[in-house]
C-alpha atoms as a PDB file:
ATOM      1  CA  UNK A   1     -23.468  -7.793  16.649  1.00  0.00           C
ATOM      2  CA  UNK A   2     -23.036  -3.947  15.477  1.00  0.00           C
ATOM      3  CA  UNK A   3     -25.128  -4.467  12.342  1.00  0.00           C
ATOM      4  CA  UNK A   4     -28.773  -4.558  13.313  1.00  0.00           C
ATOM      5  CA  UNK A   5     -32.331  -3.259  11.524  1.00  0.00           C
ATOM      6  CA  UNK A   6     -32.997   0.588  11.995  1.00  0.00           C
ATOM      7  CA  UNK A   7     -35.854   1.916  13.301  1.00  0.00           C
ATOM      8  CA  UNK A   8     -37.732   5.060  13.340  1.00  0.00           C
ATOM      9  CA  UNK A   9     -36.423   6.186  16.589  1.00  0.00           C
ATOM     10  CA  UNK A  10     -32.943   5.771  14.526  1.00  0.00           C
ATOM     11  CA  UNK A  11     -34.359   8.148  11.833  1.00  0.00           C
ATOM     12  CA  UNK A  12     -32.465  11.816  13.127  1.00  0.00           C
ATOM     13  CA  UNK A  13     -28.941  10.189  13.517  1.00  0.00           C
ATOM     14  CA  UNK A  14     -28.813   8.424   9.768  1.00  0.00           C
ATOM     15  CA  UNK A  15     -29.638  11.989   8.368  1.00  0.00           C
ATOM     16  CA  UNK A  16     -26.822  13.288   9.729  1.00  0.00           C
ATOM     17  CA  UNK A  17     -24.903   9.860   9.287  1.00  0.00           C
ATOM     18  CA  UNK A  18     -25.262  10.085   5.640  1.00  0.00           C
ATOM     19  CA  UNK A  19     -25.206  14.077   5.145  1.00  0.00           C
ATOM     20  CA  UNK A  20     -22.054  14.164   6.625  1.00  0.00           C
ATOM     21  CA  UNK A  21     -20.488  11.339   4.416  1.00  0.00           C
ATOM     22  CA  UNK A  22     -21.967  12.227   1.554  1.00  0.00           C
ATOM     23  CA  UNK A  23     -21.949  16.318   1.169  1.00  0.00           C
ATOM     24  CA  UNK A  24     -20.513  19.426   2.930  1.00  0.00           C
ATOM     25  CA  UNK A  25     -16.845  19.734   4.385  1.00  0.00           C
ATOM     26  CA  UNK A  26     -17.124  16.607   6.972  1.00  0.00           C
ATOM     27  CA  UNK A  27     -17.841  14.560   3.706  1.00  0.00           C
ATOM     28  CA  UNK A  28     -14.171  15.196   2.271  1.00  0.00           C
ATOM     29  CA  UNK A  29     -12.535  13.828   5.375  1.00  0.00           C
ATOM     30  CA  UNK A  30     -13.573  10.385   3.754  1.00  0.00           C
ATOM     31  CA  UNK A  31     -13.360   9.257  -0.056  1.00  0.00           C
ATOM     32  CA  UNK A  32     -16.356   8.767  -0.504  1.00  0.00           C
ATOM     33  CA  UNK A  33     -17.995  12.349  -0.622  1.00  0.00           C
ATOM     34  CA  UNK A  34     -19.965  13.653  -3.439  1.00  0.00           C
ATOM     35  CA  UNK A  35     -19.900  17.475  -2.668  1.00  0.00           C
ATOM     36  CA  UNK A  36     -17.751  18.494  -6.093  1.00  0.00           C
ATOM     37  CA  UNK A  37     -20.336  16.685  -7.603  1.00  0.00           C
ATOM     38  CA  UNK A  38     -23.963  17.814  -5.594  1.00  0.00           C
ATOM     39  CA  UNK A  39     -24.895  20.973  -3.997  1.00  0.00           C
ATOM     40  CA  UNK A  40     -27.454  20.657  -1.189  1.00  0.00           C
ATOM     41  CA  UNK A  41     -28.098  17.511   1.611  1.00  0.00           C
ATOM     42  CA  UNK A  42     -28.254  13.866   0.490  1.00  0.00           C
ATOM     43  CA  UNK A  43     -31.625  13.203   2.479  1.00  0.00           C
ATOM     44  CA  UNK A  44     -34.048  14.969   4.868  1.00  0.00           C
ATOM     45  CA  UNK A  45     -35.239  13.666   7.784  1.00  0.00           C
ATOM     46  CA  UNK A  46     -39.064  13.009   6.763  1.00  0.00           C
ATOM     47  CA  UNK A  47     -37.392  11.497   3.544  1.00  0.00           C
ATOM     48  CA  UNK A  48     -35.502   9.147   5.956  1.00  0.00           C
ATOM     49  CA  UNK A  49     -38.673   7.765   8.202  1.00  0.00           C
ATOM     50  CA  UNK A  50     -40.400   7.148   5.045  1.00  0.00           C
ATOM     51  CA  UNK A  51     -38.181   5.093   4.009  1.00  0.00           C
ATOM     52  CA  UNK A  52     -37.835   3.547   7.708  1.00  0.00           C
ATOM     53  CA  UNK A  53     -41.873   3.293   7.970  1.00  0.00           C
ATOM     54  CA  UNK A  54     -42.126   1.534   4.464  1.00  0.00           C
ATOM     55  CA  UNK A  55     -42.837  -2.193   4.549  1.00  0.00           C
ATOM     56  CA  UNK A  56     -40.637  -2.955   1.423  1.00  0.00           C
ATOM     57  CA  UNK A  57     -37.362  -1.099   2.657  1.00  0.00           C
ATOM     58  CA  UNK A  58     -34.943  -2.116   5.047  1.00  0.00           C
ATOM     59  CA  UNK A  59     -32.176   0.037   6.480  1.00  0.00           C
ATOM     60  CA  UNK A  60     -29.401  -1.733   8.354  1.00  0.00           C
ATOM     61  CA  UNK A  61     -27.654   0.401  10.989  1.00  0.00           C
ATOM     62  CA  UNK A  62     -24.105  -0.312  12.332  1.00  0.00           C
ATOM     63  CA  UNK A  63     -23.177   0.448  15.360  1.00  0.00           C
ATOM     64  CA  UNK A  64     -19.788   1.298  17.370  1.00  0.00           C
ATOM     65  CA  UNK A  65     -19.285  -0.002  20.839  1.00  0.00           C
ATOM     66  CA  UNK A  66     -21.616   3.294  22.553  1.00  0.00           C
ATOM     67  CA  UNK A  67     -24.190   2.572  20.340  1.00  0.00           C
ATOM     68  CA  UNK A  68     -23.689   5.563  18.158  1.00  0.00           C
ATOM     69  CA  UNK A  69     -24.415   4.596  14.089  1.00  0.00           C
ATOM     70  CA  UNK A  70     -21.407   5.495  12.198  1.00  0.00           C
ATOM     71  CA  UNK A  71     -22.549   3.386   9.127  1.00  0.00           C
ATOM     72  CA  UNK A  72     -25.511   2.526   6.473  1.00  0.00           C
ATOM     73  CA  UNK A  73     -27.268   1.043   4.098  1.00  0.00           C
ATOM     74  CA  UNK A  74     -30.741   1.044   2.420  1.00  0.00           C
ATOM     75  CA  UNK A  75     -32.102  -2.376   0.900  1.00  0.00           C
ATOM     76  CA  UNK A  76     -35.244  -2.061  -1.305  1.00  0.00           C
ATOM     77  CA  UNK A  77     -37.315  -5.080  -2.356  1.00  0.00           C
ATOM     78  CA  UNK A  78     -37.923  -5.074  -6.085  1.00  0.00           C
ATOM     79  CA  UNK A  79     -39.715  -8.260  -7.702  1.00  0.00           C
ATOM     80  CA  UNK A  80     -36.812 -10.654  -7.136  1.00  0.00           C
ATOM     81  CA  UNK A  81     -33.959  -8.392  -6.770  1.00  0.00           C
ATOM     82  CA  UNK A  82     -32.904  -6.323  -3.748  1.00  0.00           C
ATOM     83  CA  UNK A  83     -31.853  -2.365  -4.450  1.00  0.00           C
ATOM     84  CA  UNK A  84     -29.399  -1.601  -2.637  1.00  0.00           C
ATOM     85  CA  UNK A  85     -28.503   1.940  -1.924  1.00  0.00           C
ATOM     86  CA  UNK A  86     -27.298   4.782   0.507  1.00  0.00           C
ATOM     87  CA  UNK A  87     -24.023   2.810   1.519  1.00  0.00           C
ATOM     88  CA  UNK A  88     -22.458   4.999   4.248  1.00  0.00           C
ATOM     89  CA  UNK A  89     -20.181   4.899   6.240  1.00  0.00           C
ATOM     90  CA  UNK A  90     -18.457   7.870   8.983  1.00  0.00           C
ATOM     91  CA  UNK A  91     -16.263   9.577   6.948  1.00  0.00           C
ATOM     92  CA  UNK A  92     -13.488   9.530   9.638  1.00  0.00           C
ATOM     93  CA  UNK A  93     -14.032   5.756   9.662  1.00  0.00           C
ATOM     94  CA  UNK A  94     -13.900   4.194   6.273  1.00  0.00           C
ATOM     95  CA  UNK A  95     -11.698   2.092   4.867  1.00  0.00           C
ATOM     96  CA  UNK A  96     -12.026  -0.364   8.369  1.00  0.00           C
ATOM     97  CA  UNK A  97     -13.923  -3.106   6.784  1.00  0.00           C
ATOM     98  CA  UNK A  98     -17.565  -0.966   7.619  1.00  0.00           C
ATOM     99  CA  UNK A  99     -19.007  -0.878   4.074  1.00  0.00           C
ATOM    100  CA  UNK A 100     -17.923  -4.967   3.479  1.00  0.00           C
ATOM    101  CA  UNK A 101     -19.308  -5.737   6.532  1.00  0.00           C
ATOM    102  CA  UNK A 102     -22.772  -4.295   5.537  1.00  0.00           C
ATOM    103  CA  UNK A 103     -21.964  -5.379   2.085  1.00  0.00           C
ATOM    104  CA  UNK A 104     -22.346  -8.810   3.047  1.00  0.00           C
ATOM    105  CA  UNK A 105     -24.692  -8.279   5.369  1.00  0.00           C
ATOM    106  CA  UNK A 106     -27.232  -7.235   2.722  1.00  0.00           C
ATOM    107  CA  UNK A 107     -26.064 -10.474   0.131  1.00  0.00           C
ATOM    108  CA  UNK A 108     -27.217 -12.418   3.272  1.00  0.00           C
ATOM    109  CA  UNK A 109     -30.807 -10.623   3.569  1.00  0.00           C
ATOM    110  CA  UNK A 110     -31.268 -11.353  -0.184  1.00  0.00           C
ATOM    111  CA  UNK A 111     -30.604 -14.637   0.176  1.00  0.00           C
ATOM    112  CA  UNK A 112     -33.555 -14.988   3.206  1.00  0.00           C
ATOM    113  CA  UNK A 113     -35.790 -13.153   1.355  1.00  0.00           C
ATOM    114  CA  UNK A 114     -35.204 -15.337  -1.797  1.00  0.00           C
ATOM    115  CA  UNK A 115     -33.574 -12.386  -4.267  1.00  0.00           C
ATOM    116  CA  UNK A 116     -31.348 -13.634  -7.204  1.00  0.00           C
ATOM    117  CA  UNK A 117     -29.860 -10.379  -7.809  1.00  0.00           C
ATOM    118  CA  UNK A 118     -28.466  -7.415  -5.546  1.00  0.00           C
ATOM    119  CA  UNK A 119     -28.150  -4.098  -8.199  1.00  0.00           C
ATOM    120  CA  UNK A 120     -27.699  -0.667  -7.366  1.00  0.00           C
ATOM    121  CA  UNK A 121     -26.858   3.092  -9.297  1.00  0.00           C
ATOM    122  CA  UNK A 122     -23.722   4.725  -9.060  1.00  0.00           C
ATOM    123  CA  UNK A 123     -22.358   8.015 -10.038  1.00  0.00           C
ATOM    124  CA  UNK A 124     -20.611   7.170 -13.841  1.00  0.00           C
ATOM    125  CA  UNK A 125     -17.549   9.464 -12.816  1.00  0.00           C
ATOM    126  CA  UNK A 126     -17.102   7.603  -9.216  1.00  0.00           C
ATOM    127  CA  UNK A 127     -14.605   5.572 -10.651  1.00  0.00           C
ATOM    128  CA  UNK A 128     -13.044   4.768  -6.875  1.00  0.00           C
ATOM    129  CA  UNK A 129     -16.307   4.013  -5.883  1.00  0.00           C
ATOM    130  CA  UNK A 130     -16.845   1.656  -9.044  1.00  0.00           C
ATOM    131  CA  UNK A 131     -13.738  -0.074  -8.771  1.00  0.00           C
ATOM    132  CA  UNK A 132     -14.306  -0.714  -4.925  1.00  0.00           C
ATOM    133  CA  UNK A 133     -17.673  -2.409  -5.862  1.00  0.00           C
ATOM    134  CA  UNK A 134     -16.538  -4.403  -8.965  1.00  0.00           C
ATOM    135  CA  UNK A 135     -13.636  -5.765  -6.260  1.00  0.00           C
ATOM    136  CA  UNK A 136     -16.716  -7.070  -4.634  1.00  0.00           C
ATOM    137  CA  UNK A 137     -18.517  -8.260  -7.255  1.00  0.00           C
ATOM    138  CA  UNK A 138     -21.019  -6.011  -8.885  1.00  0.00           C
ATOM    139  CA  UNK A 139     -20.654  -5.819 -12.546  1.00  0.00           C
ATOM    140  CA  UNK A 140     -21.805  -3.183 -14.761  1.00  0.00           C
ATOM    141  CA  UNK A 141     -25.248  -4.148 -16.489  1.00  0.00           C
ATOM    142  CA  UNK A 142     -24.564  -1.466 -19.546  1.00  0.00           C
ATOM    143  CA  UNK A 143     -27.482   0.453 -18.539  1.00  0.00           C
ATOM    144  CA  UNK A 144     -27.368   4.096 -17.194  1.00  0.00           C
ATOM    145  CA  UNK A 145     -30.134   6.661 -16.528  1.00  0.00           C
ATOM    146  CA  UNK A 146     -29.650  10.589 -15.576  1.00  0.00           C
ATOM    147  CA  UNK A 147     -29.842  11.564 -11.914  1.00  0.00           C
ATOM    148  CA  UNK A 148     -33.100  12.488 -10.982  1.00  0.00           C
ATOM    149  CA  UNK A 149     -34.326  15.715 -12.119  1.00  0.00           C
ATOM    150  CA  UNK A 150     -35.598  16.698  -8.569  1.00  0.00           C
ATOM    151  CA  UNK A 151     -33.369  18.628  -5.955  1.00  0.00           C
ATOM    152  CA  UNK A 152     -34.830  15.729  -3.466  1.00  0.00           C
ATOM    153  CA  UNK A 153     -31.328  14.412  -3.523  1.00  0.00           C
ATOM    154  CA  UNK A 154     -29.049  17.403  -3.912  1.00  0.00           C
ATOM    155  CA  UNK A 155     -28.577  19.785  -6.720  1.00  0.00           C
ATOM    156  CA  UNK A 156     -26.140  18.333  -9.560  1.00  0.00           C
ATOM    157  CA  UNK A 157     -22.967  21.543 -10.517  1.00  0.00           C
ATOM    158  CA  UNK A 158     -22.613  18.922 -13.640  1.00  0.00           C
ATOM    159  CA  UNK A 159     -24.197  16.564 -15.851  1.00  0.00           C
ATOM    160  CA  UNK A 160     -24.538  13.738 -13.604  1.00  0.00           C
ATOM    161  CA  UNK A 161     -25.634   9.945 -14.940  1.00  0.00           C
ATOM    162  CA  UNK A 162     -25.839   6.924 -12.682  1.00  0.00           C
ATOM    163  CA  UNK A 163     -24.726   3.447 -13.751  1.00  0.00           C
ATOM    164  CA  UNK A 164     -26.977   0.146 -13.025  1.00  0.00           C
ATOM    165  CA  UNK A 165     -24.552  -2.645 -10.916  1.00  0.00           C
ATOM    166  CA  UNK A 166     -25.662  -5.813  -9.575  1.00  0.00           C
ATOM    167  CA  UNK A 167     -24.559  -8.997  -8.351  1.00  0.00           C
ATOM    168  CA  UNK A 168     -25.752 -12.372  -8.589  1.00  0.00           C
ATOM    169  CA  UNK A 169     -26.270 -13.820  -5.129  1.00  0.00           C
END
């Protein structure tokens, strides 16, 4: 199976996994990029094995046939509900089936570890992005919040607010 649990030894290759589908010029080879929108990386490496090292996070890995991880995602246990975050796939790659596959993939770790809801923030203007997750069934809670006021995550060119999804599972 190419979708498996990362690990710390994983933590070097999903920093550059999700910096290059995220920001920079390698980023606009996909449609998923964010680079009009953020100056700066999308995580750091030490940023990356905390999350790998923390008991309440999960990052899924997937994998190509030569073991190299071309996609992503972060799950974050909250109460009963399961953030969900950092979906990423190669930008040379999407639109293969990567991001449903891990998609569904996290509905099923939810469902082990007893979560009624899956929810996660999205850009407001990422209305691609939005779409492609309403098609799988996030809705819109009504909420929104600005992006965080650290650089931690990249420095905003714009006012940038994120949008609350989630899904029932």
């Amino acid at each position: 199976m190419p979708i498996s649990e990362a690990t710390s030894a994983d933590a070097s290759e999903l920093t550059k996994l999700v910096n290059s589908a995220y920001r920079g010029e390698s980023s606009q080879k996909g449609w998923t990029s964010e680079a009009h929108l953020l100056d700066g990386i999308r995580i750091d490496e030490p940023t990356m094995s905390e999350y790998l090292a923390d008991a309440n996070t999960t990052i899924l890995k997937y994998t190509d046939h030569d073991g190299q991880i071309i996609g992503c995602v972060y799950l974050e246990l909250k109460k009963q509900s399961l953030y969900l975050g950092m979906l990423t796939v190669s930008p040379t790659l999407q639109t293969k089936g990567i991001g449903r596959q891990l998609l569904h993939e996290a509905e099923k770790i939810a469902h082990r570890l007893n979560c009624r809801t899956l929810f996660m923030t999205v850009i407001t203007t990422r209305h691609e992005l939005i779409k492609w997750y309403e098609r799988r069934g996030y809705r819109a809670t009504g909420t929104t919040m600005p992006f965080p006021e650290t650089t931690k995550f990249g420095t905003p060119n714009q006012v940038i607010e994120l949008a609350v999804f989630e899904k029932q599972v």
